[in-house]
C-alpha atoms as a PDB file:
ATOM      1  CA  UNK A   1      62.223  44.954  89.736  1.00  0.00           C
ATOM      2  CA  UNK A   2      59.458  43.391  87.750  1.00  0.00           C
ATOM      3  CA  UNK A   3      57.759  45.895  85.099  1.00  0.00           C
ATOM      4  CA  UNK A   4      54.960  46.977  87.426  1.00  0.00           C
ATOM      5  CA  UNK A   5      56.960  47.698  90.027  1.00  0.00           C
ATOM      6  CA  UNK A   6      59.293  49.534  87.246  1.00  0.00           C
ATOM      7  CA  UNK A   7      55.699  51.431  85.989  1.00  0.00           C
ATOM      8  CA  UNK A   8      54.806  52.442  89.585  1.00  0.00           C
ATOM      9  CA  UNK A   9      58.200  53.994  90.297  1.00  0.00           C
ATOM     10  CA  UNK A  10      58.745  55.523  86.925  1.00  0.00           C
ATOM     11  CA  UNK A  11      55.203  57.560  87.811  1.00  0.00           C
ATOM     12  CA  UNK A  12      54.846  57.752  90.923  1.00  0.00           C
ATOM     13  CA  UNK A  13      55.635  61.068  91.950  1.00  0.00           C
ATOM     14  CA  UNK A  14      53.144  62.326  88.841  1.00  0.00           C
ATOM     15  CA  UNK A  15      50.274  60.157  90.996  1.00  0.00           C
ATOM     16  CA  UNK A  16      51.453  61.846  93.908  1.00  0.00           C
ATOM     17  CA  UNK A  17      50.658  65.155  92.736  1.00  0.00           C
ATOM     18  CA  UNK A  18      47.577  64.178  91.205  1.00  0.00           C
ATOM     19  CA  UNK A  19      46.032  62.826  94.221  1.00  0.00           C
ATOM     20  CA  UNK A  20      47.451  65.644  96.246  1.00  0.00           C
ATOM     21  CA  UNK A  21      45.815  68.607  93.504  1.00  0.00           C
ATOM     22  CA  UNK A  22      42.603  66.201  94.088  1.00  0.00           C
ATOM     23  CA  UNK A  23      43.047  66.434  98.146  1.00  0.00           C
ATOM     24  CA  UNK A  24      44.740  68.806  99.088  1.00  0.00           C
ATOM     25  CA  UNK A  25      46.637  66.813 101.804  1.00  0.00           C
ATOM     26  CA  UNK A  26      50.017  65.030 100.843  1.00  0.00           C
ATOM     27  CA  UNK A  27      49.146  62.345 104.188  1.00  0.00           C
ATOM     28  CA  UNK A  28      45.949  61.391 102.357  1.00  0.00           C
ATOM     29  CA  UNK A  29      47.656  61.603  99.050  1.00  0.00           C
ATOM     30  CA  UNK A  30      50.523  59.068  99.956  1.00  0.00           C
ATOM     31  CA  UNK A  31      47.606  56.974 101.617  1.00  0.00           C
ATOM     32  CA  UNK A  32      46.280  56.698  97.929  1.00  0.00           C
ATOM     33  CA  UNK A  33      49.310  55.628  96.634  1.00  0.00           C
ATOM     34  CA  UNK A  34      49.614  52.534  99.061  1.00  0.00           C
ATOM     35  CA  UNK A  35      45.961  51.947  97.587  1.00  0.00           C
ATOM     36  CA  UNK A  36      47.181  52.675  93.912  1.00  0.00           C
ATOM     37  CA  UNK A  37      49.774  50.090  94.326  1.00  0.00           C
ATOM     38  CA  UNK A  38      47.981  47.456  96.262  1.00  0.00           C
ATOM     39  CA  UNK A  39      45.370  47.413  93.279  1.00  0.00           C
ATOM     40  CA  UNK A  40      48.227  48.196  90.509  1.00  0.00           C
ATOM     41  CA  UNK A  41      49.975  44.788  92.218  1.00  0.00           C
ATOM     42  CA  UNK A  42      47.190  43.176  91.441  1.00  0.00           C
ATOM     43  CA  UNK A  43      46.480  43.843  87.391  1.00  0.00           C
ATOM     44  CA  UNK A  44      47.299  41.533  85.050  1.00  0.00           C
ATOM     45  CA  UNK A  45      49.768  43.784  82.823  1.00  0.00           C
ATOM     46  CA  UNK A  46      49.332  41.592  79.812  1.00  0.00           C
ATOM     47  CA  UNK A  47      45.768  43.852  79.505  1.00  0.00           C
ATOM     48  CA  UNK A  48      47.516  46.996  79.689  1.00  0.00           C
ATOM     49  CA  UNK A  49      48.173  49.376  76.728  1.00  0.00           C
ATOM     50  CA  UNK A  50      48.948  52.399  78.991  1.00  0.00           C
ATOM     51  CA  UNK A  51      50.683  51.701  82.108  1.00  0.00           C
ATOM     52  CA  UNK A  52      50.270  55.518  82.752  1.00  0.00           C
ATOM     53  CA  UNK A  53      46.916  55.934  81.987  1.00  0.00           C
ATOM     54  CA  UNK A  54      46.236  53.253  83.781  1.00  0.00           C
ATOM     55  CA  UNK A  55      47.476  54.349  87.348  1.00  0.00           C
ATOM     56  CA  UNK A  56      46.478  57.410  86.821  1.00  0.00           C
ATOM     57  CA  UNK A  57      42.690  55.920  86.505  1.00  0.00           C
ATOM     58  CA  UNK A  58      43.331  53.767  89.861  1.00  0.00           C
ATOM     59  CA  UNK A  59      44.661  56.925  91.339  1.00  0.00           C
ATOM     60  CA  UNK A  60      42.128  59.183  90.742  1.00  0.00           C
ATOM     61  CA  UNK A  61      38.966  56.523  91.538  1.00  0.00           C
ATOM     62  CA  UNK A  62      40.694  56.212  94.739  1.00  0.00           C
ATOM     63  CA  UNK A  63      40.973  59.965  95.327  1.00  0.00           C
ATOM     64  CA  UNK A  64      37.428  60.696  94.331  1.00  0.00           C
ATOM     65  CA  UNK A  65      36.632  58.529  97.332  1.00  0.00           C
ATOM     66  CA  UNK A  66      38.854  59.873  99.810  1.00  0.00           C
ATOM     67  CA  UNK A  67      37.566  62.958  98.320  1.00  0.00           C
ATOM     68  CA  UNK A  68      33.904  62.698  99.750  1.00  0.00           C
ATOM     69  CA  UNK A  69      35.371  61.340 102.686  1.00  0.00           C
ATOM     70  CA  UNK A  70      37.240  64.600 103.386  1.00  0.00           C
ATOM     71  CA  UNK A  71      34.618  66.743 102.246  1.00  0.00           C
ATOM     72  CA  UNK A  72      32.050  65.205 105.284  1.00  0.00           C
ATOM     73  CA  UNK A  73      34.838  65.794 107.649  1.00  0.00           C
ATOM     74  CA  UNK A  74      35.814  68.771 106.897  1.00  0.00           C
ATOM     75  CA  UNK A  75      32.282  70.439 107.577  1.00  0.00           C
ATOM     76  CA  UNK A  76      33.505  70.203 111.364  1.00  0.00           C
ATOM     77  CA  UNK A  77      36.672  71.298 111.146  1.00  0.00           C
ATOM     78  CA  UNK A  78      37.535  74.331 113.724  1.00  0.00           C
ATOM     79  CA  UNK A  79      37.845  77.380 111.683  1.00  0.00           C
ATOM     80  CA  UNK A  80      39.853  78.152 108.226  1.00  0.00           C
ATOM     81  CA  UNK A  81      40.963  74.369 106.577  1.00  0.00           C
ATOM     82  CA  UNK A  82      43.852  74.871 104.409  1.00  0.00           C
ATOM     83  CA  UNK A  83      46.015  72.361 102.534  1.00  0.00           C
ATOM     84  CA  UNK A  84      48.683  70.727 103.983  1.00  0.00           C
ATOM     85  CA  UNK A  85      51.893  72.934 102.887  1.00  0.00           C
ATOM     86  CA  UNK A  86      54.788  70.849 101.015  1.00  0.00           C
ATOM     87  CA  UNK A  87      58.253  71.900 100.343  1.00  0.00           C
ATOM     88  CA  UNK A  88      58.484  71.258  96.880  1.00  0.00           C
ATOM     89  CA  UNK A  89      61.918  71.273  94.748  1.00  0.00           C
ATOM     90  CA  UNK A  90      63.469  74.519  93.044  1.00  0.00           C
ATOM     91  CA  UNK A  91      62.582  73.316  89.447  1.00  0.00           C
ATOM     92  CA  UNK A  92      58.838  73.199  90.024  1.00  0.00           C
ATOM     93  CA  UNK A  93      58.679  76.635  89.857  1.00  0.00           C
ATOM     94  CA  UNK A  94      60.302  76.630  86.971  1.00  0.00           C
ATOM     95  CA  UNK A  95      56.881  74.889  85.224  1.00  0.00           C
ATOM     96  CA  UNK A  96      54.484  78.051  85.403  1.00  0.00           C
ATOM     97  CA  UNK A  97      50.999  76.100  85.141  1.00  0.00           C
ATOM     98  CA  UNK A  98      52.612  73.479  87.276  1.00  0.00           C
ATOM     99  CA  UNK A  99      53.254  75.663  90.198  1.00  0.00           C
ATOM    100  CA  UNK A 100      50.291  78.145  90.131  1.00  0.00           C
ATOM    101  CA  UNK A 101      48.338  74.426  90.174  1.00  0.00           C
ATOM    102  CA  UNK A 102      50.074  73.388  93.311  1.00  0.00           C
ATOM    103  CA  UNK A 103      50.196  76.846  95.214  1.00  0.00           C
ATOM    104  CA  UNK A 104      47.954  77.636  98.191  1.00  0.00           C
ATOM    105  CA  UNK A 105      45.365  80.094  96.496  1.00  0.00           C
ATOM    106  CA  UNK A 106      44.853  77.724  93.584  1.00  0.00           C
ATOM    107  CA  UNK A 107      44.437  74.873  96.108  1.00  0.00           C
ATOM    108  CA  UNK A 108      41.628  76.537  97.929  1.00  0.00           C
ATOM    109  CA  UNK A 109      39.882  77.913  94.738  1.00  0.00           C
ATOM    110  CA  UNK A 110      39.912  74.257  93.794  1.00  0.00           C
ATOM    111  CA  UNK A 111      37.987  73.376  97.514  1.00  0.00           C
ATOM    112  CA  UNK A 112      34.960  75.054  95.975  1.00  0.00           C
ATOM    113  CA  UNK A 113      34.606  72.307  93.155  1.00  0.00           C
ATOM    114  CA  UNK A 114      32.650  69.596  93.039  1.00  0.00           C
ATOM    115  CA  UNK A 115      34.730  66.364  93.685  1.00  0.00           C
ATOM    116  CA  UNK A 116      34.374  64.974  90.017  1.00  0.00           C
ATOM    117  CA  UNK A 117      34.404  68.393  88.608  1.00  0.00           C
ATOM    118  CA  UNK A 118      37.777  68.925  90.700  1.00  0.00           C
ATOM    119  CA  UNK A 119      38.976  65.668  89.150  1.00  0.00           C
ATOM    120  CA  UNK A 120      37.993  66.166  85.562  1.00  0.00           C
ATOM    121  CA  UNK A 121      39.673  69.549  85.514  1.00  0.00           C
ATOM    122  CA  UNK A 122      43.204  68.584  87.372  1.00  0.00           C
ATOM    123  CA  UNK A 123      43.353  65.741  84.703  1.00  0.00           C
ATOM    124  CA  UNK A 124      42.376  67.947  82.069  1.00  0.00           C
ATOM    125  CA  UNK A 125      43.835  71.339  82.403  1.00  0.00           C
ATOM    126  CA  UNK A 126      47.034  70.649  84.762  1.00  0.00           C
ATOM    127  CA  UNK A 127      47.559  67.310  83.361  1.00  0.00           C
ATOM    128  CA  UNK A 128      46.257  67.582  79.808  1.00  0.00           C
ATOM    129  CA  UNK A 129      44.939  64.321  79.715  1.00  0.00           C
ATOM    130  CA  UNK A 130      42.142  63.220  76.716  1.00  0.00           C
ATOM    131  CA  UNK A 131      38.470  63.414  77.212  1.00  0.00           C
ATOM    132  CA  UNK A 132      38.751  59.307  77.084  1.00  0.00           C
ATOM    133  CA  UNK A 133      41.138  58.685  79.853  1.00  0.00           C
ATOM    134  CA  UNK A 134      39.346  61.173  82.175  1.00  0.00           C
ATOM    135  CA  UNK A 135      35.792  59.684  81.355  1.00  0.00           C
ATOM    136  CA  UNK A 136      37.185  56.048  82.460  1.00  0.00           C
ATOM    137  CA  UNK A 137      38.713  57.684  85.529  1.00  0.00           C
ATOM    138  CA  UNK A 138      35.828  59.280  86.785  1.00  0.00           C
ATOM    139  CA  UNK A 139      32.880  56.760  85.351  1.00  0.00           C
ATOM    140  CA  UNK A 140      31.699  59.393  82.643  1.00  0.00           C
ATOM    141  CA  UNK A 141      31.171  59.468  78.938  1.00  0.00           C
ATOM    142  CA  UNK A 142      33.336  61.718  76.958  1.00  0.00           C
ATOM    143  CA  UNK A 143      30.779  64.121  76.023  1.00  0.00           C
ATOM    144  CA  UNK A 144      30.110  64.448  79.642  1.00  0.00           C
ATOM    145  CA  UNK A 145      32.957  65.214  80.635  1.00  0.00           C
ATOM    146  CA  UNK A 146      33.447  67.695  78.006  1.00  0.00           C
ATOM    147  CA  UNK A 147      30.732  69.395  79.506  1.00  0.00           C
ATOM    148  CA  UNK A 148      32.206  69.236  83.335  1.00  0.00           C
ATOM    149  CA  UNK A 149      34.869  70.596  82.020  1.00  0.00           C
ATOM    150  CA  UNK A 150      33.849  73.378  80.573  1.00  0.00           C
ATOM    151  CA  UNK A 151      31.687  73.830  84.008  1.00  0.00           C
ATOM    152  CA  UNK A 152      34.933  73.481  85.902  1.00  0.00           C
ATOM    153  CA  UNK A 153      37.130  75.967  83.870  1.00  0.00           C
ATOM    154  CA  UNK A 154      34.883  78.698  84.008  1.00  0.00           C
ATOM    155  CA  UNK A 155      33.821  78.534  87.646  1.00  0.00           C
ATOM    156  CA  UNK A 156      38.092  78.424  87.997  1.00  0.00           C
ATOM    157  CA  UNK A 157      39.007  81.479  85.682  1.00  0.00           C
ATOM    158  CA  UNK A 158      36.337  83.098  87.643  1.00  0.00           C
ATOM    159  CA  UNK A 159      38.054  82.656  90.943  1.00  0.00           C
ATOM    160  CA  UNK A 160      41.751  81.986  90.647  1.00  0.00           C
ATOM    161  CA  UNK A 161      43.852  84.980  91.190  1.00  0.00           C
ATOM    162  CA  UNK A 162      45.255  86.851  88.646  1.00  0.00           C
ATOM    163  CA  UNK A 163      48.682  89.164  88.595  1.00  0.00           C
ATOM    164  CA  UNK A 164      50.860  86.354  89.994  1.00  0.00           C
ATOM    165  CA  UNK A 165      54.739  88.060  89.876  1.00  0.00           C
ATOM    166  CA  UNK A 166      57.929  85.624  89.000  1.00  0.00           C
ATOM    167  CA  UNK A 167      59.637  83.977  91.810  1.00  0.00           C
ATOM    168  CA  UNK A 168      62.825  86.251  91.760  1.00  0.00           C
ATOM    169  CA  UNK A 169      60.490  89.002  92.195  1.00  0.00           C
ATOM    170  CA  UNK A 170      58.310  87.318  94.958  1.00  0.00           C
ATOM    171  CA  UNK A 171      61.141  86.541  96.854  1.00  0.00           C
ATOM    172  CA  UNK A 172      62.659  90.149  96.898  1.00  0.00           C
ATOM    173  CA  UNK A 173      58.753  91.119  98.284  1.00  0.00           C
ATOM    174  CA  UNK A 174      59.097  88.488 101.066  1.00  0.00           C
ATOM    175  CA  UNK A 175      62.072  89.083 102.454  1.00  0.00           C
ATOM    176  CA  UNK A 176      61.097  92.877 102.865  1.00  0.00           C
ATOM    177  CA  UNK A 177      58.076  91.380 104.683  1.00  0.00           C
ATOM    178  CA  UNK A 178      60.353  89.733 106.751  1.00  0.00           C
ATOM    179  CA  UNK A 179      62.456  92.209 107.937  1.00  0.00           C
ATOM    180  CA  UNK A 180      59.355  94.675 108.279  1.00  0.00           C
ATOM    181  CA  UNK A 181      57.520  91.902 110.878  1.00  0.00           C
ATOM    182  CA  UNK A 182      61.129  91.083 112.337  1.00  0.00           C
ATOM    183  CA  UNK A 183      61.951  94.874 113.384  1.00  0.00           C
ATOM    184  CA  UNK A 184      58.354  95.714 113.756  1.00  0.00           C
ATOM    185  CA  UNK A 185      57.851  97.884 110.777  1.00  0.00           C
ATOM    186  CA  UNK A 186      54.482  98.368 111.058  1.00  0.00           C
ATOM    187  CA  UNK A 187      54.764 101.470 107.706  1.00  0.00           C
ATOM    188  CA  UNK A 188      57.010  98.796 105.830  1.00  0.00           C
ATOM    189  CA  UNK A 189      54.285  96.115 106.546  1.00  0.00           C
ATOM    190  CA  UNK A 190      52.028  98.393 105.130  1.00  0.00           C
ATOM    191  CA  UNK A 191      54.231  99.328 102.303  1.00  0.00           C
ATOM    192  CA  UNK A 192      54.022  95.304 101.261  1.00  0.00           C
ATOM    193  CA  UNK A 193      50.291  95.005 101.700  1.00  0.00           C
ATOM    194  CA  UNK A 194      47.845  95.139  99.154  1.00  0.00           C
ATOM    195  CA  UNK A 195      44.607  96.964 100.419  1.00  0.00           C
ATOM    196  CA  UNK A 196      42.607  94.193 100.001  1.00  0.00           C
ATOM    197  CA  UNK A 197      45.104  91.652 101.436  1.00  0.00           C
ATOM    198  CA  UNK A 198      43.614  88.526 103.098  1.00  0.00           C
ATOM    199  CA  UNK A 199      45.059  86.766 106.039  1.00  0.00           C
ATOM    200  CA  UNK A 200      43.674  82.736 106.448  1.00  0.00           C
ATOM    201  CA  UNK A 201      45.213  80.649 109.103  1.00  0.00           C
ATOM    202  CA  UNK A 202      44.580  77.054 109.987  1.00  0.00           C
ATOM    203  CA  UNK A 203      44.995  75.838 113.799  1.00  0.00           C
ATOM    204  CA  UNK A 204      42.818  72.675 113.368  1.00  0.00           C
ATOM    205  CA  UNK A 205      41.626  73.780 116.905  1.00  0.00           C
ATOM    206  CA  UNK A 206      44.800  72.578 118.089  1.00  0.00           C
ATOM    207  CA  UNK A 207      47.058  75.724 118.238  1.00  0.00           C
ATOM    208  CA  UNK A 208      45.366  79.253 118.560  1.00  0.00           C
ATOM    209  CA  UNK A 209      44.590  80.850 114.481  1.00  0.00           C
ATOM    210  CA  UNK A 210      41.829  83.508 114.148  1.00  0.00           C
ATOM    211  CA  UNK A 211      38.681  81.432 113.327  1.00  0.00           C
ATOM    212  CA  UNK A 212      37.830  83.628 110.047  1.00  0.00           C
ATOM    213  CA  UNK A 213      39.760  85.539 107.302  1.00  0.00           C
ATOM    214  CA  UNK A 214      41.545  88.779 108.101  1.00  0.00           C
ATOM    215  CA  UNK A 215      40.622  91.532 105.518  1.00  0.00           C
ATOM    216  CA  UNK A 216      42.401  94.494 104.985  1.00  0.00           C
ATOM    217  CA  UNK A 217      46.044  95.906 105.390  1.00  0.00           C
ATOM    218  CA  UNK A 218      45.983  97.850 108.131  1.00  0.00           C
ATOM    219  CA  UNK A 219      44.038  94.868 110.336  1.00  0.00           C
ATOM    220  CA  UNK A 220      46.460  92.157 108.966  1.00  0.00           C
ATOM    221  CA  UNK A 221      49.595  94.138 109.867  1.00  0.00           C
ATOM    222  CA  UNK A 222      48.756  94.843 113.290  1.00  0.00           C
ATOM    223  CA  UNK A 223      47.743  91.258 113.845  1.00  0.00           C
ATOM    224  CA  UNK A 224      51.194  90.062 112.715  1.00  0.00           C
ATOM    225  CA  UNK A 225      53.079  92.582 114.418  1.00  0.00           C
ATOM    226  CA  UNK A 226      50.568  92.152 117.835  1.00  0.00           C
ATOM    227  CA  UNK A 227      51.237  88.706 117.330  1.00  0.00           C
ATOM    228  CA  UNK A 228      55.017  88.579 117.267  1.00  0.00           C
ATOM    229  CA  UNK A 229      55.184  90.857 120.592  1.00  0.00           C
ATOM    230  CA  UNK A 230      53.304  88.553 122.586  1.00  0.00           C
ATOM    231  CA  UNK A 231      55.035  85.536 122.237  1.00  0.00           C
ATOM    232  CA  UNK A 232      57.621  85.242 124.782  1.00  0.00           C
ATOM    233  CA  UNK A 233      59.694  82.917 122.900  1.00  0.00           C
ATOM    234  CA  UNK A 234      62.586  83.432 120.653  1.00  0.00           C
ATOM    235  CA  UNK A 235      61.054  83.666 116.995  1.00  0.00           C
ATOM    236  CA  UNK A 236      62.988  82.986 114.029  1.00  0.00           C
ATOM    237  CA  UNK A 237      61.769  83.285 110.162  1.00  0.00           C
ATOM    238  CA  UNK A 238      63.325  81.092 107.355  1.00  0.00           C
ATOM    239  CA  UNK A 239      62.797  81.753 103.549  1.00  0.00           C
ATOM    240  CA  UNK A 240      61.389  78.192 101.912  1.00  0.00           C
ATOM    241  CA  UNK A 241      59.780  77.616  99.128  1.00  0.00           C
ATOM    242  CA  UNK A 242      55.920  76.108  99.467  1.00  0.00           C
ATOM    243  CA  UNK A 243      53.742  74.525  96.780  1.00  0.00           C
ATOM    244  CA  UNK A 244      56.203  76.104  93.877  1.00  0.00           C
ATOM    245  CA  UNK A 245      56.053  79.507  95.643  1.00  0.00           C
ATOM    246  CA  UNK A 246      58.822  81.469  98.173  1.00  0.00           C
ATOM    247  CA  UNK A 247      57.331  81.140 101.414  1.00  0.00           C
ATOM    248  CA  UNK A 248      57.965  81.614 105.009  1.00  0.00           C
ATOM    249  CA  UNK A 249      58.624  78.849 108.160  1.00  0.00           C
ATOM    250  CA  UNK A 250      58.353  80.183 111.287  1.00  0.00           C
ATOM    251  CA  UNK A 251      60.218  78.980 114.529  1.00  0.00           C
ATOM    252  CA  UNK A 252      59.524  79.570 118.371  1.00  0.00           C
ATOM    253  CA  UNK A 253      62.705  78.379 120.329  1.00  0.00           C
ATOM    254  CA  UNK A 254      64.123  76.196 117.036  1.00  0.00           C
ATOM    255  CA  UNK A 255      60.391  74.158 116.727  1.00  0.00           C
ATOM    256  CA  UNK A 256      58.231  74.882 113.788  1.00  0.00           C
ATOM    257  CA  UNK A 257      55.487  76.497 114.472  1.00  0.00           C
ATOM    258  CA  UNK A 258      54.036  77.880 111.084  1.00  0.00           C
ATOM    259  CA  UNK A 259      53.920  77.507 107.310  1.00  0.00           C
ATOM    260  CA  UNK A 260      53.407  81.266 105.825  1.00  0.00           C
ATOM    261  CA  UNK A 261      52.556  81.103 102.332  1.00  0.00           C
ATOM    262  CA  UNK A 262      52.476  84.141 100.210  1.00  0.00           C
ATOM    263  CA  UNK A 263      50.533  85.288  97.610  1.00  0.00           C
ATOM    264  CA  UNK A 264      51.918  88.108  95.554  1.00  0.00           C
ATOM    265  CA  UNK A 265      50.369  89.862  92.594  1.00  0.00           C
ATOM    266  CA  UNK A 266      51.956  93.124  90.906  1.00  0.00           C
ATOM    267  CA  UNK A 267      54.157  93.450  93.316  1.00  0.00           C
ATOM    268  CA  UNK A 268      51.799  93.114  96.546  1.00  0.00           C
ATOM    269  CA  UNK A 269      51.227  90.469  99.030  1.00  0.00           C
ATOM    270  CA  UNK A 270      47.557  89.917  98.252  1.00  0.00           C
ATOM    271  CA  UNK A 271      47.128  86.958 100.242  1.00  0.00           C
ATOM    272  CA  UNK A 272      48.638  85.478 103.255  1.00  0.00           C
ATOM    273  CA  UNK A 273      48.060  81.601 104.142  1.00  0.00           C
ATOM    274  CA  UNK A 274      49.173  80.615 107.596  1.00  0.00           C
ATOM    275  CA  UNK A 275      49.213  76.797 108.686  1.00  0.00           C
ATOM    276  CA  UNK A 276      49.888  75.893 112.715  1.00  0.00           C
ATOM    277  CA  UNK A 277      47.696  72.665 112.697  1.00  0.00           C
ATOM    278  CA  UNK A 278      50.737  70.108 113.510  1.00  0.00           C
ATOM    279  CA  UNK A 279      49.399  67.247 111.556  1.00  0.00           C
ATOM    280  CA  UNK A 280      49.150  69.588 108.585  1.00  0.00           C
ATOM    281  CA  UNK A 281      53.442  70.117 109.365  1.00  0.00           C
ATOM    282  CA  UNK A 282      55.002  66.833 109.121  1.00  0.00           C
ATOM    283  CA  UNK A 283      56.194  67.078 105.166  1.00  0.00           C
ATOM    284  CA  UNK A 284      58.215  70.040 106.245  1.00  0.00           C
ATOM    285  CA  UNK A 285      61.263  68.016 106.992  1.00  0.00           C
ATOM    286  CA  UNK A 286      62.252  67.014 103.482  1.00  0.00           C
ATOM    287  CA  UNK A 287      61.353  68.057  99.803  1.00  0.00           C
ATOM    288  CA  UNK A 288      58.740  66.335  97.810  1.00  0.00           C
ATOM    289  CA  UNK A 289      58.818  66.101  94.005  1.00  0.00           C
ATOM    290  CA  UNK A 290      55.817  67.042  92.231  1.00  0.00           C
ATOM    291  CA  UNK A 291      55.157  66.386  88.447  1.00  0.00           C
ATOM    292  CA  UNK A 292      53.341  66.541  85.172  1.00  0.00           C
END
């Protein structure tokens, strides 16, 4: 391999998860990298000081795009858009800020940025990367960025959730929620739920998801449970872990079905993240490698 092809591979799984933090949708996120790599392919490396810097800049100009793209489409999606759920290796949740970046709640806290004010603070705060290098990847002067920054973190810190419990632990708390939903447990359900517990689920339009967010423990327990008993097929639950976080994948008749991510926080499933739309399912059959 030549050295740009040698560059590209050595990062590529850090542009991955770059673009995908700036998306939210690994099939748009590996569509940037064919665009990252087209361009990359076409740079004269003798002009490079920082091959990593530099694909990270291509990366993230290209995201910013498909960004605003999304964003437009997105305003006519059918009912709760969440991202597209990834199985991601067992060591990412071994990188705390790494895997609270990637996880479903942070994701969707994310959705309320702007698109540059997204990008500034996943290259900043997730990647750590200088004032500089973000203000040539996003077409801003450092002191502007600075300042987006700033904007970014604090409209973040006032909206990510707080309380988030180890893995070990969060994996003891799901698999009581699965036996509770898979014997019909309705008290244990209960038992799991956090009062103010909120249940989002994503259809697309395609496959049937309550249109708005669930609130409430009682209401998102007897959804689940009501749910379970009307489905005539055989339904089977299977511990994963999604976007650095134990999860659920659900099964009717040995198909998947659903992605159930799982928020816990001091010991309670706070949130509850449900993804049927089938184009949103397709990373499911393999593990993807995300990285700082």
């Amino acid at each position: 391999m030549n050295d740009g092809t040698d560059a590209f591979t050595a990062h590529r799984n850090l542009l991955f998860t770059v673009a995908y933090e700036m998306l939210g949708s690994a099939a748009d996120a590996e569509d940037i990298l064919q665009e990252t790599w087209l361009r990359w392919s076409g740079v004269d490396r003798a002009t490079v000081d920082d091959q990593r810097a530099y694909l990270v800049r291509i990366t993230t100009r290209q995201a910013l795009t498909r960004l605003r793209t999304l964003r437009r489409r997105k305003e006519s999606y059918v009912g709760t858009w969440l991202p597209e759920p990834l199985v991601t290796t067992s060591d990412v949740a071994e990188d705390v800020e790494l895997a609270e970046s990637v996880s479903m709640a942070m994701l969707l806290v994310l959705e309320t940025l702007t698109p540059t004010e997204r990008a500034v603070f996943v290259l900043r705060d997730v990647f750590d990367l200088g004032y500089d290098e973000i203000a040539a990847a996003v077409g801003k002067n450092p002191a502007a960025v600075r300042q987006i920054a700033h904007r970014a973190r604090s409209h973040v810190a006032a909206r990510r959730p707080r309380g988030a419990v180890p893995p070990a632990q969060a994996r003891g708390v799901i698999q009581a929620f699965q036996k509770a939903t898979e014997t019909g447990d309705l008290q244990g359900l209960l038992d799991l739920l956090a009062p103010d517990v909120v249940l989002l689920a994503d259809g697309g339009g395609v496959k049937q998801a309550v249109l708005r967010p669930i609130l409430g423990a009682d209401k998102v327990a007897r959804l689940l449970l009501g749910g379970a008993t009307k489905v005539d097929q055989a339904i089977t639950l299977q511990p994963i872990q999604v976007n650095g976080s134990p999860a659920l994948l659900v099964r009717l008749d040995g198909e998947i079905d659903t992605v159930m991510a799982v928020r816990v926080e001091n010991g309670l499933i706070t949130g509850l993240y449900a993804v049927r739309n089938p184009a949103k399912l397709s990373h499911l059959d393999r593990e993807t490698a995300v990285r700082r």
